[in-house]
PDB file of N, CA and C in Angstrom:
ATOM      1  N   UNK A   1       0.811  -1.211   0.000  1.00  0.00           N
ATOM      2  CA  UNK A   1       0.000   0.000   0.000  1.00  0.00           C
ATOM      3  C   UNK A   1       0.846   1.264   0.000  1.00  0.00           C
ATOM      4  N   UNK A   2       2.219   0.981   0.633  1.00  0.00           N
ATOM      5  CA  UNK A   2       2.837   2.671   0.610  1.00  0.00           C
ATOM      6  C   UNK A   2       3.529   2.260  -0.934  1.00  0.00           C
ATOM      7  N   UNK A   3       3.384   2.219  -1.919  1.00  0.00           N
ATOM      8  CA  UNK A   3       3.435   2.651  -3.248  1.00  0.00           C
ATOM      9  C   UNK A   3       2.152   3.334  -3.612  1.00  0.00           C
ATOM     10  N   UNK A   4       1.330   2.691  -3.275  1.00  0.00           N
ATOM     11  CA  UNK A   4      -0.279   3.805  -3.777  1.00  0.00           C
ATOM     12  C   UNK A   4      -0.304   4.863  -3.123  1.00  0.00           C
ATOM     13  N   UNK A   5       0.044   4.739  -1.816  1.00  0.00           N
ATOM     14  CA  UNK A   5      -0.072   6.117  -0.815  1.00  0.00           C
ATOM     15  C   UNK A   5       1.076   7.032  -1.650  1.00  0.00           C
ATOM     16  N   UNK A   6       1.797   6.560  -2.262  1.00  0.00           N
ATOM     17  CA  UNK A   6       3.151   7.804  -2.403  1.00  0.00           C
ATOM     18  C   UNK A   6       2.455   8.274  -3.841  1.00  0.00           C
ATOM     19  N   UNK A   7       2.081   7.299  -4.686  1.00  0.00           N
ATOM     20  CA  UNK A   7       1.437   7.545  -5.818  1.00  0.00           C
ATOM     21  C   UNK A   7       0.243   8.920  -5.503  1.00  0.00           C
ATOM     22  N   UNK A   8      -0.163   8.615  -5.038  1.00  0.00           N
ATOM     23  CA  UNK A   8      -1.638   9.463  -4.237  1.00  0.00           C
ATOM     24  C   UNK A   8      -1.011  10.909  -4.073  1.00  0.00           C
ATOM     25  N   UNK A   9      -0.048  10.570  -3.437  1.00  0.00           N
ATOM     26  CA  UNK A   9       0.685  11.610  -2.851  1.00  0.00           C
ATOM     27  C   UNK A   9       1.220  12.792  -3.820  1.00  0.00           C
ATOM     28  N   UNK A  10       2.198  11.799  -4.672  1.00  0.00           N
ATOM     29  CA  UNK A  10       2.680  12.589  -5.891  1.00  0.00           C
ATOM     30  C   UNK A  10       1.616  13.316  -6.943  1.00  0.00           C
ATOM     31  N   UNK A  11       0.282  12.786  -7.118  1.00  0.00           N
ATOM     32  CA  UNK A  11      -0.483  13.575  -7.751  1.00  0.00           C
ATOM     33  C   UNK A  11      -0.973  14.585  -7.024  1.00  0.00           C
ATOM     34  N   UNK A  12      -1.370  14.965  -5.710  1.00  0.00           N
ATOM     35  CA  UNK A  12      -1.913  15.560  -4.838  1.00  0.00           C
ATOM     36  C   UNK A  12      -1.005  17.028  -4.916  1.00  0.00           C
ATOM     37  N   UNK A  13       0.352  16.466  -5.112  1.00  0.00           N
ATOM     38  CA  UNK A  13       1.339  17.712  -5.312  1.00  0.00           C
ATOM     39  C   UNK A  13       1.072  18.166  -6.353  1.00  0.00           C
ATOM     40  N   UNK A  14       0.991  17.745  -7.375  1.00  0.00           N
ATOM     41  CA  UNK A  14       0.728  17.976  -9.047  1.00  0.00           C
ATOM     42  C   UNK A  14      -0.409  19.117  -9.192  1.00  0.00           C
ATOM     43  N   UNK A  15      -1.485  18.907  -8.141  1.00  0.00           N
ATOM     44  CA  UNK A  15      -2.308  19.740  -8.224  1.00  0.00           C
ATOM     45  C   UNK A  15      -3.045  20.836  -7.747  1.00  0.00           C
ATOM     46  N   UNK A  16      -2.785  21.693  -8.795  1.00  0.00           N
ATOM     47  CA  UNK A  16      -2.582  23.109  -8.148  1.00  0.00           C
ATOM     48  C   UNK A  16      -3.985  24.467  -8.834  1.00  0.00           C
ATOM     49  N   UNK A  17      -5.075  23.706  -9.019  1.00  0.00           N
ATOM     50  CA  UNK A  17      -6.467  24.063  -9.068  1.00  0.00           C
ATOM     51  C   UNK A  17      -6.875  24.230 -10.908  1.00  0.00           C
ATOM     52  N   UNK A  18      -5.758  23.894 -11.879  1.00  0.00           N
ATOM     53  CA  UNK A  18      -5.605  23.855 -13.280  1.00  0.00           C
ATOM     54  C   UNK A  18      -5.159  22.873 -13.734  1.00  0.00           C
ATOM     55  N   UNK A  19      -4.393  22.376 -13.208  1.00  0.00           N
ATOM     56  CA  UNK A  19      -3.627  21.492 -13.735  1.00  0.00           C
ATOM     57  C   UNK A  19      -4.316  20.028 -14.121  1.00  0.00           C
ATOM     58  N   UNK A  20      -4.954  19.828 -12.547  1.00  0.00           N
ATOM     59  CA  UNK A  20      -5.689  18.657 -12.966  1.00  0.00           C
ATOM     60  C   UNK A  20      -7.049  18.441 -13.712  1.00  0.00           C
ATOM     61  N   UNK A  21      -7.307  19.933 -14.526  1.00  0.00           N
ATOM     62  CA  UNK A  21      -8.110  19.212 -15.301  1.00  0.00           C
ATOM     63  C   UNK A  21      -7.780  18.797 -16.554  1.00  0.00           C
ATOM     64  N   UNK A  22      -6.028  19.460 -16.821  1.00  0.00           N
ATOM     65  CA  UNK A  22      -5.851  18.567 -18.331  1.00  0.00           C
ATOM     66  C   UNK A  22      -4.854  17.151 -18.334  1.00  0.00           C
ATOM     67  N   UNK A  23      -4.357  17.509 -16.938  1.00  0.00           N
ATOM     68  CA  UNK A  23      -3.103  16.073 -17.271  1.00  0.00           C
ATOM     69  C   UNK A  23      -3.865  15.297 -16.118  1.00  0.00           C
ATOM     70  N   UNK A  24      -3.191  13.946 -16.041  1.00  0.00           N
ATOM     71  CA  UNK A  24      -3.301  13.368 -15.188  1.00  0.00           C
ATOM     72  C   UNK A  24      -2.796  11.842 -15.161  1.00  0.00           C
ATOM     73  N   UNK A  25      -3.440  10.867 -14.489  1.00  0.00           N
ATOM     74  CA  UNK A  25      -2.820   9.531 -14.613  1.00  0.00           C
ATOM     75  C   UNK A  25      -4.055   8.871 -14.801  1.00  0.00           C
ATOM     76  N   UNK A  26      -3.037   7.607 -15.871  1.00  0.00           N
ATOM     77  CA  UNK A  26      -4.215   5.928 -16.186  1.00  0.00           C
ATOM     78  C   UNK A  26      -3.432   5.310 -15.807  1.00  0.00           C
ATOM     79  N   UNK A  27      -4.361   3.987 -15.503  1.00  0.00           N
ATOM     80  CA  UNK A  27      -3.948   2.730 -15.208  1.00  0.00           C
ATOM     81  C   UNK A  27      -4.865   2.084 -15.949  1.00  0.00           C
ATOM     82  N   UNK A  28      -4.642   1.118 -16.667  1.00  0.00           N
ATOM     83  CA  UNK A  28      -5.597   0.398 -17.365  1.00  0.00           C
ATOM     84  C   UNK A  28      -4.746  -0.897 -17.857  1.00  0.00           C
ATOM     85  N   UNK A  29      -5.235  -1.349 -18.482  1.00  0.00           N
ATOM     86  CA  UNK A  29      -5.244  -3.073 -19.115  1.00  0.00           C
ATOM     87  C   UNK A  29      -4.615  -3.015 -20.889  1.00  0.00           C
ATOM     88  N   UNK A  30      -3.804  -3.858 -21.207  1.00  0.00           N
ATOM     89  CA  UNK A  30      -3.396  -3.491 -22.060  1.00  0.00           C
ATOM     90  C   UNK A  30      -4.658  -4.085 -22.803  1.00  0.00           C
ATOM     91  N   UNK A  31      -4.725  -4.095 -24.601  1.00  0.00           N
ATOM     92  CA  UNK A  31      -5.550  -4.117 -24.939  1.00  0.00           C
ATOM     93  C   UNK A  31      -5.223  -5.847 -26.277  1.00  0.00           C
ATOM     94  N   UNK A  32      -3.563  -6.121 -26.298  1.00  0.00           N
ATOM     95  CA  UNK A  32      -3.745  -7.406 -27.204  1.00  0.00           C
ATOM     96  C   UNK A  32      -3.219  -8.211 -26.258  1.00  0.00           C
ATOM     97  N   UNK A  33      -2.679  -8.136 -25.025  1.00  0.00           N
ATOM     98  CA  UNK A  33      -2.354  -9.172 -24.131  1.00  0.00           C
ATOM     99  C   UNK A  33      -2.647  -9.112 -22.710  1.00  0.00           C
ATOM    100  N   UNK A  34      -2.562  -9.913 -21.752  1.00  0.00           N
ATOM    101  CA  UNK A  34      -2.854  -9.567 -20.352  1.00  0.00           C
ATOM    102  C   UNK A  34      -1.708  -8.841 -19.977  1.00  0.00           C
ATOM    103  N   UNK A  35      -1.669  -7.533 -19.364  1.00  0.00           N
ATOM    104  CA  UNK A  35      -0.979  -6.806 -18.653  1.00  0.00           C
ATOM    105  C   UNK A  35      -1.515  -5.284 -18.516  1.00  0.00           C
ATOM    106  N   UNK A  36      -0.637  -4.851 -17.920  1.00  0.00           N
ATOM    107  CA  UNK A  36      -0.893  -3.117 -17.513  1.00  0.00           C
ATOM    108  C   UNK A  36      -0.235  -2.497 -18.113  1.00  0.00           C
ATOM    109  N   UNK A  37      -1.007  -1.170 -18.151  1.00  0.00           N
ATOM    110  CA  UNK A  37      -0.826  -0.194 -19.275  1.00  0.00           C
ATOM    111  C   UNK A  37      -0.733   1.206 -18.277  1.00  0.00           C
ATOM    112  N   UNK A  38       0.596   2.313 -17.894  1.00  0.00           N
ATOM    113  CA  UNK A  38       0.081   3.085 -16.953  1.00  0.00           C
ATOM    114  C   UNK A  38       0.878   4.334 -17.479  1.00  0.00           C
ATOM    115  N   UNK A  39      -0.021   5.658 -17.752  1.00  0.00           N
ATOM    116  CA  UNK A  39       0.000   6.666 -18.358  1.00  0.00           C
ATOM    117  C   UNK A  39       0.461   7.689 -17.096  1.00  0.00           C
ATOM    118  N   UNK A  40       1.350   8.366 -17.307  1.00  0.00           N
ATOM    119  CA  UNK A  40       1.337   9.788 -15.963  1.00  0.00           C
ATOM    120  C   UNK A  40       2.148  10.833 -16.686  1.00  0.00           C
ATOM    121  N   UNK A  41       1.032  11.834 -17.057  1.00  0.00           N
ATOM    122  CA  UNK A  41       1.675  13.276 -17.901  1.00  0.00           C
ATOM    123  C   UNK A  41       2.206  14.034 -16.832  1.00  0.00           C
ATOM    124  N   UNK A  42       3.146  14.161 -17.260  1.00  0.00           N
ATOM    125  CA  UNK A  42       4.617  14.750 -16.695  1.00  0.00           C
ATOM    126  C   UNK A  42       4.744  16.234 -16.855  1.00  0.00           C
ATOM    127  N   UNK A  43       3.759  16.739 -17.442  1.00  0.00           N
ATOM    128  CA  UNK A  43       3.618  18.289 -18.354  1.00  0.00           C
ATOM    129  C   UNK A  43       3.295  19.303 -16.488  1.00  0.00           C
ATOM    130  N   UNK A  44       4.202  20.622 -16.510  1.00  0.00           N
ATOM    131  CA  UNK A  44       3.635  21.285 -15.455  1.00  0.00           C
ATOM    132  C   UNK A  44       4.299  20.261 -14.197  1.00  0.00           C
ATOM    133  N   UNK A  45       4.699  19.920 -14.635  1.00  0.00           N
ATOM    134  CA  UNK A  45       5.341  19.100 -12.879  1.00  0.00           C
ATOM    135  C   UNK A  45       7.175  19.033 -13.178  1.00  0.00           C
ATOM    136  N   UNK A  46       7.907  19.032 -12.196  1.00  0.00           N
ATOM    137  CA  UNK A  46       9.357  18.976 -12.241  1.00  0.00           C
ATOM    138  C   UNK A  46       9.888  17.939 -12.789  1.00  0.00           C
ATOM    139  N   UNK A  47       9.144  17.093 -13.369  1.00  0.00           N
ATOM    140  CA  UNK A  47       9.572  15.885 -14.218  1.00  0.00           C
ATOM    141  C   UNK A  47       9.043  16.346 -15.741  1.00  0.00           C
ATOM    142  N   UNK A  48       8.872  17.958 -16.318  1.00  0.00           N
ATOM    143  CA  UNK A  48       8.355  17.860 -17.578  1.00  0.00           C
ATOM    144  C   UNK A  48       9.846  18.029 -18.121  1.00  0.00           C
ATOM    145  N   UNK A  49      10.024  17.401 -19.505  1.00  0.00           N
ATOM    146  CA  UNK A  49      11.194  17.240 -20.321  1.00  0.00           C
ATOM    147  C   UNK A  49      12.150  16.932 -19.661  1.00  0.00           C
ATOM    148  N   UNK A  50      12.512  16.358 -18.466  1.00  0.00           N
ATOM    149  CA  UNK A  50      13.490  15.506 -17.864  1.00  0.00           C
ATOM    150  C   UNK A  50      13.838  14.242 -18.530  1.00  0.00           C
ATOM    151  N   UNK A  51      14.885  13.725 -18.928  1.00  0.00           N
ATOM    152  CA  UNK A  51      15.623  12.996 -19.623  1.00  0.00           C
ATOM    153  C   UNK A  51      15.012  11.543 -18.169  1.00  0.00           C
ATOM    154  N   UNK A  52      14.315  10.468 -18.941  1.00  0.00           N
ATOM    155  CA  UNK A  52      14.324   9.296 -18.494  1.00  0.00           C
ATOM    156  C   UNK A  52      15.140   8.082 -19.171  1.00  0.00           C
ATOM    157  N   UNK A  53      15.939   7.285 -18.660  1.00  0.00           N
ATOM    158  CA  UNK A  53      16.553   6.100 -18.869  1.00  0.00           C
ATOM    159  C   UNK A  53      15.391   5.463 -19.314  1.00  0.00           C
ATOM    160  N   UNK A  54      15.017   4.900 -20.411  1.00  0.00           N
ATOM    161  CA  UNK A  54      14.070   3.408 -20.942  1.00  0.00           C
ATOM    162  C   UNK A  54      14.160   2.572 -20.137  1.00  0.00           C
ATOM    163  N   UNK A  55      13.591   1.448 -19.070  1.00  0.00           N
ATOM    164  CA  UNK A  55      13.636   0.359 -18.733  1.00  0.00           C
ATOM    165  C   UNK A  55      12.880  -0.794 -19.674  1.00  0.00           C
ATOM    166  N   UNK A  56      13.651  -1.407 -19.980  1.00  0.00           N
ATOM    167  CA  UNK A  56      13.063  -2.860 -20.182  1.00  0.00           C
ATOM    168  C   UNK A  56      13.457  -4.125 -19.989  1.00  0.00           C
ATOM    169  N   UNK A  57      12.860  -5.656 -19.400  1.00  0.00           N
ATOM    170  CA  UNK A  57      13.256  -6.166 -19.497  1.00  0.00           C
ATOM    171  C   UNK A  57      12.107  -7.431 -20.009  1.00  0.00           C
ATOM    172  N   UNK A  58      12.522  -8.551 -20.796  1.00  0.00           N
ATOM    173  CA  UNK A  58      12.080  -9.715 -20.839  1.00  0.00           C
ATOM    174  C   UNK A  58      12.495 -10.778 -20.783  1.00  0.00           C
ATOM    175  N   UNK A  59      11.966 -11.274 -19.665  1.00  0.00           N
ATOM    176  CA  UNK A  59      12.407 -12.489 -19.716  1.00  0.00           C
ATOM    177  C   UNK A  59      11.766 -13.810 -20.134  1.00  0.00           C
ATOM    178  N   UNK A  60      10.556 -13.818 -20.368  1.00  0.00           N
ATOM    179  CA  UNK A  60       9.305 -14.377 -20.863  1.00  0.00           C
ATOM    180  C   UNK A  60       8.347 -13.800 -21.093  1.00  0.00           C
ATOM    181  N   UNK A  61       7.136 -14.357 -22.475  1.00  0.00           N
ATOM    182  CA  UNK A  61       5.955 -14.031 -22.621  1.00  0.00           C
ATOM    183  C   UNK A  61       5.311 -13.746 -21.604  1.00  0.00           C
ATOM    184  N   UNK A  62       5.759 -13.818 -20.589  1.00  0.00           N
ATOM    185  CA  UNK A  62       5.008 -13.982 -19.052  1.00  0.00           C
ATOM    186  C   UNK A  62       4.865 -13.151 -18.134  1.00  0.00           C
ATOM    187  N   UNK A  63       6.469 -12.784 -18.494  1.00  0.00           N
ATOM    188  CA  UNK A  63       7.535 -11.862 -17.254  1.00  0.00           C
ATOM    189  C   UNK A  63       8.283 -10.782 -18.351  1.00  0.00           C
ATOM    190  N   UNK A  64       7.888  -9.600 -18.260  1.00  0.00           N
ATOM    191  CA  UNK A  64       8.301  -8.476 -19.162  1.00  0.00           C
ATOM    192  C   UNK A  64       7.971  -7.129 -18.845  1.00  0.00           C
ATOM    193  N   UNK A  65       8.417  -6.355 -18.866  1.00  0.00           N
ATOM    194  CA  UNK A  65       8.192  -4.907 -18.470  1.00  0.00           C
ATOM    195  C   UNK A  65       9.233  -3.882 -19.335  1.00  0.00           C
ATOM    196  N   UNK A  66       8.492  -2.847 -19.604  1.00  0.00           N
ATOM    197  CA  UNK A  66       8.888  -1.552 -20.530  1.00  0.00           C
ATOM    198  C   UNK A  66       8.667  -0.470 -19.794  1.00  0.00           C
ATOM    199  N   UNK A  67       9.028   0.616 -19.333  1.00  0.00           N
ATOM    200  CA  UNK A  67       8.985   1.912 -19.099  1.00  0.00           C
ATOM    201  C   UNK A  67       9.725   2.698 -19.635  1.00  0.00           C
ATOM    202  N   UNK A  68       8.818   3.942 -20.738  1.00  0.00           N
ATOM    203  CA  UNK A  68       9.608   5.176 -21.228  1.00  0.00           C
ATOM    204  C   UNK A  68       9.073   6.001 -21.133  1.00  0.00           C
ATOM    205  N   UNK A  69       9.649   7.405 -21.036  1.00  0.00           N
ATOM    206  CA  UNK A  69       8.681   8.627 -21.666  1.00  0.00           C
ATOM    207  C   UNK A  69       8.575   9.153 -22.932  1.00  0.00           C
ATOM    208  N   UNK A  70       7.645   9.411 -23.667  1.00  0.00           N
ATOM    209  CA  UNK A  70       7.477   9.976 -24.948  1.00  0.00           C
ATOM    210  C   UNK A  70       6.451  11.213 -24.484  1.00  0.00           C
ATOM    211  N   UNK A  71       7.139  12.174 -25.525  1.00  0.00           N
ATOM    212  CA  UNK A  71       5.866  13.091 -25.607  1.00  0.00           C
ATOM    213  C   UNK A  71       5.746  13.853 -24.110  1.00  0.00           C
ATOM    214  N   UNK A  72       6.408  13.742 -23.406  1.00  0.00           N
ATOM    215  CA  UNK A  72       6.115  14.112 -21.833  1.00  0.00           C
ATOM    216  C   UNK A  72       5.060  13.375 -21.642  1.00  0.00           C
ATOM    217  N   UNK A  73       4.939  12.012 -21.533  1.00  0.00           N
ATOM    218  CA  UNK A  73       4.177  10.956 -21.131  1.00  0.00           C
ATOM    219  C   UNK A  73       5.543  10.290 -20.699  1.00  0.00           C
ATOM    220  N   UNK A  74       4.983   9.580 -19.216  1.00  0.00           N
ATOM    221  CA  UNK A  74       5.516   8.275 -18.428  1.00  0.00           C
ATOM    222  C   UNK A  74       4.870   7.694 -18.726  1.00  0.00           C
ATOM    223  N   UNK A  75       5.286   6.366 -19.653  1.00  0.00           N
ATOM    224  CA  UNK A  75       4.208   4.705 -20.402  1.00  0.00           C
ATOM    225  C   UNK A  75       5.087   3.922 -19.420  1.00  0.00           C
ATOM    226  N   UNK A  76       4.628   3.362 -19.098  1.00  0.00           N
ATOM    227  CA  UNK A  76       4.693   2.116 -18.072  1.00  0.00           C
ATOM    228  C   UNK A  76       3.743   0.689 -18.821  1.00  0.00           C
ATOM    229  N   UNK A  77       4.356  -0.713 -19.042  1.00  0.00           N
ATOM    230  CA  UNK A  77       3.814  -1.564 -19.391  1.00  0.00           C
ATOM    231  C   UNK A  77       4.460  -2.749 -19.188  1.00  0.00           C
ATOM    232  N   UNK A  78       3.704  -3.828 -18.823  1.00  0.00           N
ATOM    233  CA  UNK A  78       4.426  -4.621 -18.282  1.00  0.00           C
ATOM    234  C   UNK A  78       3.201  -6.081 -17.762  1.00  0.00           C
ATOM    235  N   UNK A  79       3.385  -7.333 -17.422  1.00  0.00           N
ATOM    236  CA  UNK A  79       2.579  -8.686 -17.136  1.00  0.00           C
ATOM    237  C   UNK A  79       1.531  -7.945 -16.326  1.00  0.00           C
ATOM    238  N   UNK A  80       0.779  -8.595 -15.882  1.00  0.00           N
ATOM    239  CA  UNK A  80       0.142  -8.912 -14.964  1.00  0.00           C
ATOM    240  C   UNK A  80       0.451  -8.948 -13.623  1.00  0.00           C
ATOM    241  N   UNK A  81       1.954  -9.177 -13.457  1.00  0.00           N
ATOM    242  CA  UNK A  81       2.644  -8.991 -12.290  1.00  0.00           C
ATOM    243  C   UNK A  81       3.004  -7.793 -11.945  1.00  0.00           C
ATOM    244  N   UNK A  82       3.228  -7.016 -13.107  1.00  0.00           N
ATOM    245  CA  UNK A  82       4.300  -5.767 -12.820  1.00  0.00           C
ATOM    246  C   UNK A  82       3.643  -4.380 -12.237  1.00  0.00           C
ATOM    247  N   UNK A  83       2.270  -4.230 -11.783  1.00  0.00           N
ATOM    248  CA  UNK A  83       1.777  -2.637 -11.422  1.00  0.00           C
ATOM    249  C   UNK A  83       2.494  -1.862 -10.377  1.00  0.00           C
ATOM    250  N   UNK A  84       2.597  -2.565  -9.642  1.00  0.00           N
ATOM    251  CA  UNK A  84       3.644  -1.979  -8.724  1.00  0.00           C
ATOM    252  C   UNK A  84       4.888  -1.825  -8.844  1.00  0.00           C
ATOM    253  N   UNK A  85       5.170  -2.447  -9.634  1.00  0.00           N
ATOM    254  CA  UNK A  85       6.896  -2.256 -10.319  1.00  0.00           C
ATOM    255  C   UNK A  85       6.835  -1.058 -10.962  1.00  0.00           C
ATOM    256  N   UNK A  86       5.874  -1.446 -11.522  1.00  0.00           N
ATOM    257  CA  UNK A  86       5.816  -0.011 -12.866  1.00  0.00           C
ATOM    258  C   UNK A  86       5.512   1.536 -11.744  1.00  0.00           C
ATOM    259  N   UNK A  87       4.691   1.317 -11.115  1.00  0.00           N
ATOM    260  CA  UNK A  87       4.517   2.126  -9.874  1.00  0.00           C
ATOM    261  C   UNK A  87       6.058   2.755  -9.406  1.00  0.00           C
ATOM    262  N   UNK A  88       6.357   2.005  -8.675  1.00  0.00           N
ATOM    263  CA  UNK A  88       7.725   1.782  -8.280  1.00  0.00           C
ATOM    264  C   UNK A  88       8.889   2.636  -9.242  1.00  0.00           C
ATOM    265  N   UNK A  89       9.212   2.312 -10.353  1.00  0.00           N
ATOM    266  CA  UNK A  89       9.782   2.495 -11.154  1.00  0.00           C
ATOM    267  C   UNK A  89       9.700   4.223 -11.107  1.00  0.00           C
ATOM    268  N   UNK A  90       8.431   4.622 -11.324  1.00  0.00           N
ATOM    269  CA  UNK A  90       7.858   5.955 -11.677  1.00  0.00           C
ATOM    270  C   UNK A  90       8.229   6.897 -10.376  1.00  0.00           C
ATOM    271  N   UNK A  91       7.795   6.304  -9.672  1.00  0.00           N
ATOM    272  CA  UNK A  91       7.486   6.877  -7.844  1.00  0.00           C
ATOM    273  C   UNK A  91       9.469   7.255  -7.316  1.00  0.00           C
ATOM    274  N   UNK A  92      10.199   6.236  -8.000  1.00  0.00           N
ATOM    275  CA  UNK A  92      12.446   6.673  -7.529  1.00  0.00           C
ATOM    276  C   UNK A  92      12.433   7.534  -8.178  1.00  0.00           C
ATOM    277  N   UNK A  93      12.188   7.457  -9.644  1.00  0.00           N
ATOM    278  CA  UNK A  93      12.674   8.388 -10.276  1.00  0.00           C
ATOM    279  C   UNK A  93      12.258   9.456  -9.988  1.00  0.00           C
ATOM    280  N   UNK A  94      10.645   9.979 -10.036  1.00  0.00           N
ATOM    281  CA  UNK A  94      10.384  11.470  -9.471  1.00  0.00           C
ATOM    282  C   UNK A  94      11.043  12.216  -8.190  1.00  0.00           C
ATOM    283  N   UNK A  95      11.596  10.723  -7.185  1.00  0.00           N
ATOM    284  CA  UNK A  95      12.285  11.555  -5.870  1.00  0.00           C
ATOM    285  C   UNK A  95      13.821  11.591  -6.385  1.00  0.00           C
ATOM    286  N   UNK A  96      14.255  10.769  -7.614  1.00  0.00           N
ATOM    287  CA  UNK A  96      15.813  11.300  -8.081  1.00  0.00           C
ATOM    288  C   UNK A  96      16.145  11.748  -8.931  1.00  0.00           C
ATOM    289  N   UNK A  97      14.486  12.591  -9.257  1.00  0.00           N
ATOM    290  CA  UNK A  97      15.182  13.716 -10.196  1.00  0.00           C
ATOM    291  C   UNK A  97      14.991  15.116  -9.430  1.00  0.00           C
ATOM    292  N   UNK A  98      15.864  16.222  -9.840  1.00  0.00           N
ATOM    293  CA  UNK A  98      15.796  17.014  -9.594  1.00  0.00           C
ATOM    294  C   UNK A  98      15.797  18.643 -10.576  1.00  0.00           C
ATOM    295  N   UNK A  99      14.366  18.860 -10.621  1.00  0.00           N
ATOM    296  CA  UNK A  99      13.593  19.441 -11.618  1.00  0.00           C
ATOM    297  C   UNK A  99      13.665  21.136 -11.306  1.00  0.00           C
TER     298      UNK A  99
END
C-alpha cells in the first residue's frame, strides 16, 4: 500500500487548481495481451522534459516490463505482475530527479 499512498501523494502535489483538469494519470489493461498499461503526464510538474533512462526487461511471454517517456508521457507496461513495479519504477525516479 505505501506505493499507492506515495502515488496518491505525488499527484496531490501535481495539483494546483488547473492542472488537474488537463493532465493526469491511467492505469488500465493493455488491450492485445494480459498486462498493464500506466499513463502519468509529466507536463507542469518537475519531471516535464526531464531525460528518463528506458527500462526494459524480458524475460518471458510472461515476465516483461517496458517503461519510457514519450511526448512528456511516463508509459509504463508490463505482465500482470508488474503494477507496482511499474509504480515503483515511476514513484524513484520522481524523488531522483531534480527538476
Amino acid at each position: 500500500m505505501r506505493t499507492l499512498q506515495e502515488l496518491q501523494d505525488w499527484y496531490a502535489d501535481q495539483c494546483n487548481g488547473t492542472r488537474e483538469h488537463t493532465y493526469g494519470i491511467s492505469i488500465g489493461t493493455l488491450d492485445d495481451n494480459p498486462g498493464w498499461l500506466v499513463k502519468i503526464d509529466l507536463a507542469q510538474t518537475n519531471l516535464s522534459n526531464t531525460v528518463f533512462p528506458p527500462r526494459s526487461k524480458e524475460t518471458s511471454e510472461s515476465d516483461w516490463l517496458r517503461c519510457s517517456v514519450t511526448d512528456n508521457v511516463f508509459n509504463g507496461a508490463g505482465d500482470p505482475t508488474k503494477l507496482e513495479t511499474i509504480l515503483r519504477i515511476f514513484l524513484d525516479w520522481s524523488k531522483n530527479t531534480v527538476g
